[in-house]
PDB file of N, CA and C in Angstrom:
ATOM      1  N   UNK A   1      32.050  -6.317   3.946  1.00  0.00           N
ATOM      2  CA  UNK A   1      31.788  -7.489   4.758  1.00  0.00           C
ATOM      3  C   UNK A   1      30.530  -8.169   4.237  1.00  0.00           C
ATOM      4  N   UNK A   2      30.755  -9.642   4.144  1.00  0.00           N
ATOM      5  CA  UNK A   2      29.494  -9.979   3.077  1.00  0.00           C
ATOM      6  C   UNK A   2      29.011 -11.209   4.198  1.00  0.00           C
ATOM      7  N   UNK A   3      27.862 -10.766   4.615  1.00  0.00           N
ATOM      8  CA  UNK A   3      27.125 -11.720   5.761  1.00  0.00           C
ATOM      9  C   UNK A   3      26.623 -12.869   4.857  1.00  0.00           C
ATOM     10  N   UNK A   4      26.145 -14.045   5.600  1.00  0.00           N
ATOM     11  CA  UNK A   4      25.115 -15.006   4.671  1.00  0.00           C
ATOM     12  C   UNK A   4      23.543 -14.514   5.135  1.00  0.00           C
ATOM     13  N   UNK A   5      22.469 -15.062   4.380  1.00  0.00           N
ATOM     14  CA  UNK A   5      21.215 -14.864   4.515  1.00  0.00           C
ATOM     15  C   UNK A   5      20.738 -14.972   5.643  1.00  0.00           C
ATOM     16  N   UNK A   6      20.711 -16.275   6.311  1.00  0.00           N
ATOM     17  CA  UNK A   6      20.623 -16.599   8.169  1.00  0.00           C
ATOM     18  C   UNK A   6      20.878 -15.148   8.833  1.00  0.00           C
ATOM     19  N   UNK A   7      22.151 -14.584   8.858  1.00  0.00           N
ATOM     20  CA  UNK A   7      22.546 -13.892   9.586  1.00  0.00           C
ATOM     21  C   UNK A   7      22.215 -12.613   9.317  1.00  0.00           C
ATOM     22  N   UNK A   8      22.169 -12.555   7.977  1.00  0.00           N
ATOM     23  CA  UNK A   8      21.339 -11.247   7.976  1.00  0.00           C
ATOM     24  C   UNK A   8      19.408 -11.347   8.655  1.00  0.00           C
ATOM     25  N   UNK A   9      18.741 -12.444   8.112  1.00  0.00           N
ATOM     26  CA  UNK A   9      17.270 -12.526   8.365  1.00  0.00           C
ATOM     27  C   UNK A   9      17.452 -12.235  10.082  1.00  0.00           C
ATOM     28  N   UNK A  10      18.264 -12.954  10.253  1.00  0.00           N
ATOM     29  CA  UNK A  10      18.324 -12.810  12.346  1.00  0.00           C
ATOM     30  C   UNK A  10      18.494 -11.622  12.262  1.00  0.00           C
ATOM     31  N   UNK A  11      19.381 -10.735  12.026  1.00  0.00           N
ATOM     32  CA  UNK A  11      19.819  -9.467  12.741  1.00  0.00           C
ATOM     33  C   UNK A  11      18.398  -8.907  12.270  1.00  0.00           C
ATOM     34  N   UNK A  12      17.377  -8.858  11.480  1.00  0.00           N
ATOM     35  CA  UNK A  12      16.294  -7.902  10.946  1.00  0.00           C
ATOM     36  C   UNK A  12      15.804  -8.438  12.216  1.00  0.00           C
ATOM     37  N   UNK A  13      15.114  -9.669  12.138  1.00  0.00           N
ATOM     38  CA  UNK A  13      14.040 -10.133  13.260  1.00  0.00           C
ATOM     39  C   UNK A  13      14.478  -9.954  14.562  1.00  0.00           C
ATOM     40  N   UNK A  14      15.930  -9.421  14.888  1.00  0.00           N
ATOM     41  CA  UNK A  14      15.658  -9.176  16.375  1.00  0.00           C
ATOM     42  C   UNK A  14      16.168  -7.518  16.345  1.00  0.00           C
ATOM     43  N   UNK A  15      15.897  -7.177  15.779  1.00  0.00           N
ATOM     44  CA  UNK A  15      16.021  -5.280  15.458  1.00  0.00           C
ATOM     45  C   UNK A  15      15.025  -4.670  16.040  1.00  0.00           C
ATOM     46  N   UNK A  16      15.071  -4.029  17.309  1.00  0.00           N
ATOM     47  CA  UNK A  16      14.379  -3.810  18.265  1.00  0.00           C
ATOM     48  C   UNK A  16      14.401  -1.795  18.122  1.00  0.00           C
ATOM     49  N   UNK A  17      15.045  -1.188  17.679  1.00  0.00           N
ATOM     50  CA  UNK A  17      15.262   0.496  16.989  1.00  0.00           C
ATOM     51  C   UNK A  17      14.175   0.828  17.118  1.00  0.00           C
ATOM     52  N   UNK A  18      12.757   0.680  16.674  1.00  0.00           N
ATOM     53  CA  UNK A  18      11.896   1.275  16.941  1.00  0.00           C
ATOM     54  C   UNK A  18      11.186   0.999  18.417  1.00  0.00           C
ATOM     55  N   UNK A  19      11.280   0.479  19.216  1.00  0.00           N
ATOM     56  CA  UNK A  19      10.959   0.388  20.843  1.00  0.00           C
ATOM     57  C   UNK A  19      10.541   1.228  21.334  1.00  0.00           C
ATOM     58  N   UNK A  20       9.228   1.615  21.980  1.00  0.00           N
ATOM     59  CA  UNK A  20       9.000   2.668  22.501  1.00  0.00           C
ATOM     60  C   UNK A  20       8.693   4.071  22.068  1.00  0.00           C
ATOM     61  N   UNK A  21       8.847   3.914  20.517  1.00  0.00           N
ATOM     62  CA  UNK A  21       8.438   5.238  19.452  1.00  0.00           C
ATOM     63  C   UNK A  21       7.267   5.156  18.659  1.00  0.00           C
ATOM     64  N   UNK A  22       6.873   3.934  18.062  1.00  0.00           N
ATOM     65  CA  UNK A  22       5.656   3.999  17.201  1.00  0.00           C
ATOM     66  C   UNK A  22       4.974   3.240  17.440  1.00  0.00           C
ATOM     67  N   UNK A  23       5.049   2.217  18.314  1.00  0.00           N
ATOM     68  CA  UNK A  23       3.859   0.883  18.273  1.00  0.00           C
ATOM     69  C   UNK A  23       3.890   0.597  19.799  1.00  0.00           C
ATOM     70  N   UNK A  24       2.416   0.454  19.864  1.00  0.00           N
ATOM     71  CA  UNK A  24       2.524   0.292  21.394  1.00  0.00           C
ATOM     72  C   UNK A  24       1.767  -1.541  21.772  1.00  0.00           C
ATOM     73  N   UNK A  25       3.222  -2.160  20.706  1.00  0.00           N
ATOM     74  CA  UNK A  25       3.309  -3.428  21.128  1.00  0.00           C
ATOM     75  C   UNK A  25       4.564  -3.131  20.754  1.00  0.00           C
ATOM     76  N   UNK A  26       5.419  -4.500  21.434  1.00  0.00           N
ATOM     77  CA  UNK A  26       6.873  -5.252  21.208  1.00  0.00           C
ATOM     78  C   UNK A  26       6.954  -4.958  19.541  1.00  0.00           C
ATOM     79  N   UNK A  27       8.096  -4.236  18.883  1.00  0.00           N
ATOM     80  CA  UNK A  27       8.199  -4.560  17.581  1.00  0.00           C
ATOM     81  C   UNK A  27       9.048  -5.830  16.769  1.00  0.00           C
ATOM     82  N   UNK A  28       8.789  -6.320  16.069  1.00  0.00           N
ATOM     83  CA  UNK A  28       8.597  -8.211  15.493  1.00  0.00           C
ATOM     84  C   UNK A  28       8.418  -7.511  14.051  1.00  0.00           C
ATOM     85  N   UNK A  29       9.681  -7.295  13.158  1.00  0.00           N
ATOM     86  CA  UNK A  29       9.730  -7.041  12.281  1.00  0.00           C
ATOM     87  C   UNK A  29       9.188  -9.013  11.244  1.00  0.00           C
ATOM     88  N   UNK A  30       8.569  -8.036  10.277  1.00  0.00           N
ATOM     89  CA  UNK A  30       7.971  -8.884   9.845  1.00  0.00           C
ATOM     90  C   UNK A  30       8.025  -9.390   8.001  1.00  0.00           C
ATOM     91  N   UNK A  31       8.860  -9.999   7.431  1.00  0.00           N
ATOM     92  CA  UNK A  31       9.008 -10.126   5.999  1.00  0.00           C
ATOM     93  C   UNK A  31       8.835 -11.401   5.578  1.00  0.00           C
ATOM     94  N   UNK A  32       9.052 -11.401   4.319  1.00  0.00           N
ATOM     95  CA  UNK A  32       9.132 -12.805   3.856  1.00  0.00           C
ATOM     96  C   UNK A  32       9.835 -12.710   2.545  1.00  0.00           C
ATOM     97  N   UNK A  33      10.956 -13.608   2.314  1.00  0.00           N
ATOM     98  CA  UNK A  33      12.234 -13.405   1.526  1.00  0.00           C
ATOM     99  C   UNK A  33      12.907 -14.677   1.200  1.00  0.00           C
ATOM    100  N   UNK A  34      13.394 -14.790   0.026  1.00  0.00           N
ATOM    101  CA  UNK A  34      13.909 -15.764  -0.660  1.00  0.00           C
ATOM    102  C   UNK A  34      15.737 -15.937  -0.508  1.00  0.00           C
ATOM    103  N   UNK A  35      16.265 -16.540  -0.493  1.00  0.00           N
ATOM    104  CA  UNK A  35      17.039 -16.541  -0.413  1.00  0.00           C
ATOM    105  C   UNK A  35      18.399 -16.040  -1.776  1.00  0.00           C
ATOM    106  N   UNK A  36      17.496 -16.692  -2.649  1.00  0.00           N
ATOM    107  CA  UNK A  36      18.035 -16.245  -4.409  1.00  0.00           C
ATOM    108  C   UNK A  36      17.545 -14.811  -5.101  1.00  0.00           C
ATOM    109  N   UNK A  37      16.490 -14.375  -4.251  1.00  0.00           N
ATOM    110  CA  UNK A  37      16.343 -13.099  -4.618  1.00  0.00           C
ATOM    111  C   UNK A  37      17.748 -12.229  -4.623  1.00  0.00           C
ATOM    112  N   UNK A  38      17.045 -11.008  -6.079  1.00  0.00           N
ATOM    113  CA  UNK A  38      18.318 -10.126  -6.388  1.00  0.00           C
ATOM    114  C   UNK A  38      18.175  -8.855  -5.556  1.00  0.00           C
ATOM    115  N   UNK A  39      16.662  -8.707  -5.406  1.00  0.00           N
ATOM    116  CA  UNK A  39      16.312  -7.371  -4.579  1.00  0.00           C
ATOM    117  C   UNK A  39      14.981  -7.791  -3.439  1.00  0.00           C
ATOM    118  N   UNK A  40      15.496  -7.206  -2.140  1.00  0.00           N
ATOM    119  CA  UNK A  40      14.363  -7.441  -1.276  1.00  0.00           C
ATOM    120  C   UNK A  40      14.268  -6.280  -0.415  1.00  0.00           C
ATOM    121  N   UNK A  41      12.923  -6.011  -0.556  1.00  0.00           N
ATOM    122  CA  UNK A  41      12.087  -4.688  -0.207  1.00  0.00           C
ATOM    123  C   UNK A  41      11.108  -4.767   0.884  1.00  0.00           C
ATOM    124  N   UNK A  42      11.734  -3.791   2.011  1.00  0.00           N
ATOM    125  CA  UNK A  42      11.400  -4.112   3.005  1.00  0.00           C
ATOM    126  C   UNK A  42      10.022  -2.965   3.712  1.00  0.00           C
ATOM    127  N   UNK A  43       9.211  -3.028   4.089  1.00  0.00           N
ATOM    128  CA  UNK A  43       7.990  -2.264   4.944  1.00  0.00           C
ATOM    129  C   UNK A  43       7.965  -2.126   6.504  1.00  0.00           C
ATOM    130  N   UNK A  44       6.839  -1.098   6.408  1.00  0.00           N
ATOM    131  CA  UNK A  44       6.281  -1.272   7.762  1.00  0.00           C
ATOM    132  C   UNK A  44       5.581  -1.236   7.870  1.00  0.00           C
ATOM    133  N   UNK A  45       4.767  -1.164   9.496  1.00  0.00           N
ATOM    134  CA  UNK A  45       3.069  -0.429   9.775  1.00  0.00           C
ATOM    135  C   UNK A  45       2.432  -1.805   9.437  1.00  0.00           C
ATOM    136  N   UNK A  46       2.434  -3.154   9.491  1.00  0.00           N
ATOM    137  CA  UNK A  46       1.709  -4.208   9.673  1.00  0.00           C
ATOM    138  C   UNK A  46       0.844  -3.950  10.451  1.00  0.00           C
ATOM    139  N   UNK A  47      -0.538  -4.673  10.485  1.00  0.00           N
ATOM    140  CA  UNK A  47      -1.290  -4.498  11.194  1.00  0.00           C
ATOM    141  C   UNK A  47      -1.302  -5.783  12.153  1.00  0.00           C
ATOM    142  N   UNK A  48      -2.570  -5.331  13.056  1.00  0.00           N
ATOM    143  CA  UNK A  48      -2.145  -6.445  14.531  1.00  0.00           C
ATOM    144  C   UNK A  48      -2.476  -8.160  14.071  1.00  0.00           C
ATOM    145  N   UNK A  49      -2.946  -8.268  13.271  1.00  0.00           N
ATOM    146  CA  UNK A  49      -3.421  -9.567  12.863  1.00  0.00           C
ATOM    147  C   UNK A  49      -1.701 -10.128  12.597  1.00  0.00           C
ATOM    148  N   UNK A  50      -1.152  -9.197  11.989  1.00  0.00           N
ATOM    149  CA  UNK A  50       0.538  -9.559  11.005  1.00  0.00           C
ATOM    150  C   UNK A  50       1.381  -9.678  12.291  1.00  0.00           C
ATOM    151  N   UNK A  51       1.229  -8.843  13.096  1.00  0.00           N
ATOM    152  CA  UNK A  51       2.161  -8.831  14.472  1.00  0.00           C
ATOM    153  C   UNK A  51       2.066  -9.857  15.022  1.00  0.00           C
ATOM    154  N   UNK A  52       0.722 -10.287  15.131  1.00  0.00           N
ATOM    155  CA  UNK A  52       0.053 -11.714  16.226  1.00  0.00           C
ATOM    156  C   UNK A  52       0.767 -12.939  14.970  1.00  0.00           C
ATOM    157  N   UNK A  53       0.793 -12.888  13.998  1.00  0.00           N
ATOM    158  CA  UNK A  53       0.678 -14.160  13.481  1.00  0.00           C
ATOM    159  C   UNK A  53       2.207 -14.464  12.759  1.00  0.00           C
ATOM    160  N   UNK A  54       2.943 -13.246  12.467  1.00  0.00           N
ATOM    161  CA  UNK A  54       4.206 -13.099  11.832  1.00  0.00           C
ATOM    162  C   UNK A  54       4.040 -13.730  10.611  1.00  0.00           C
ATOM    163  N   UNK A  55       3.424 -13.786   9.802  1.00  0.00           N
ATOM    164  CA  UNK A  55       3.047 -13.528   8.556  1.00  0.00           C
ATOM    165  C   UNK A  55       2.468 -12.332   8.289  1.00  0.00           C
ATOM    166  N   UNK A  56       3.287 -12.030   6.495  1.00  0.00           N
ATOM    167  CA  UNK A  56       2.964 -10.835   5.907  1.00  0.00           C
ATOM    168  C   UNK A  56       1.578 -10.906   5.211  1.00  0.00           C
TER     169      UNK A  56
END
């Protein structure tokens, strides 16, 4: 099943899985990604400045 980019970037940013286990704020996954990219590599553990501002 081959999603488009939109729909994949949405399903990351509202991926809520970690809730209540490691961060004791709301988790707000946080990337930044091209659309023509061949490979995109994803993190964690942002700090609160990245959470508050949703930039990486």
């Amino acid at each position: 099943m081959k999603s488009s980019y939109k729909e994949f970037t949405d399903q990351v940013r509202a991926c809520r899985r970690c809730r209540g286990h490691y961060f004791d704020h709301e988790p707000r996954p946080v990337f930044l990604a091209e659309p023509s990219a061949r490979v995109l590599i994803v993190g964690q553990a942002p700090g609160r400045r990245v959470h508050e501002t949703g930039l990486p």
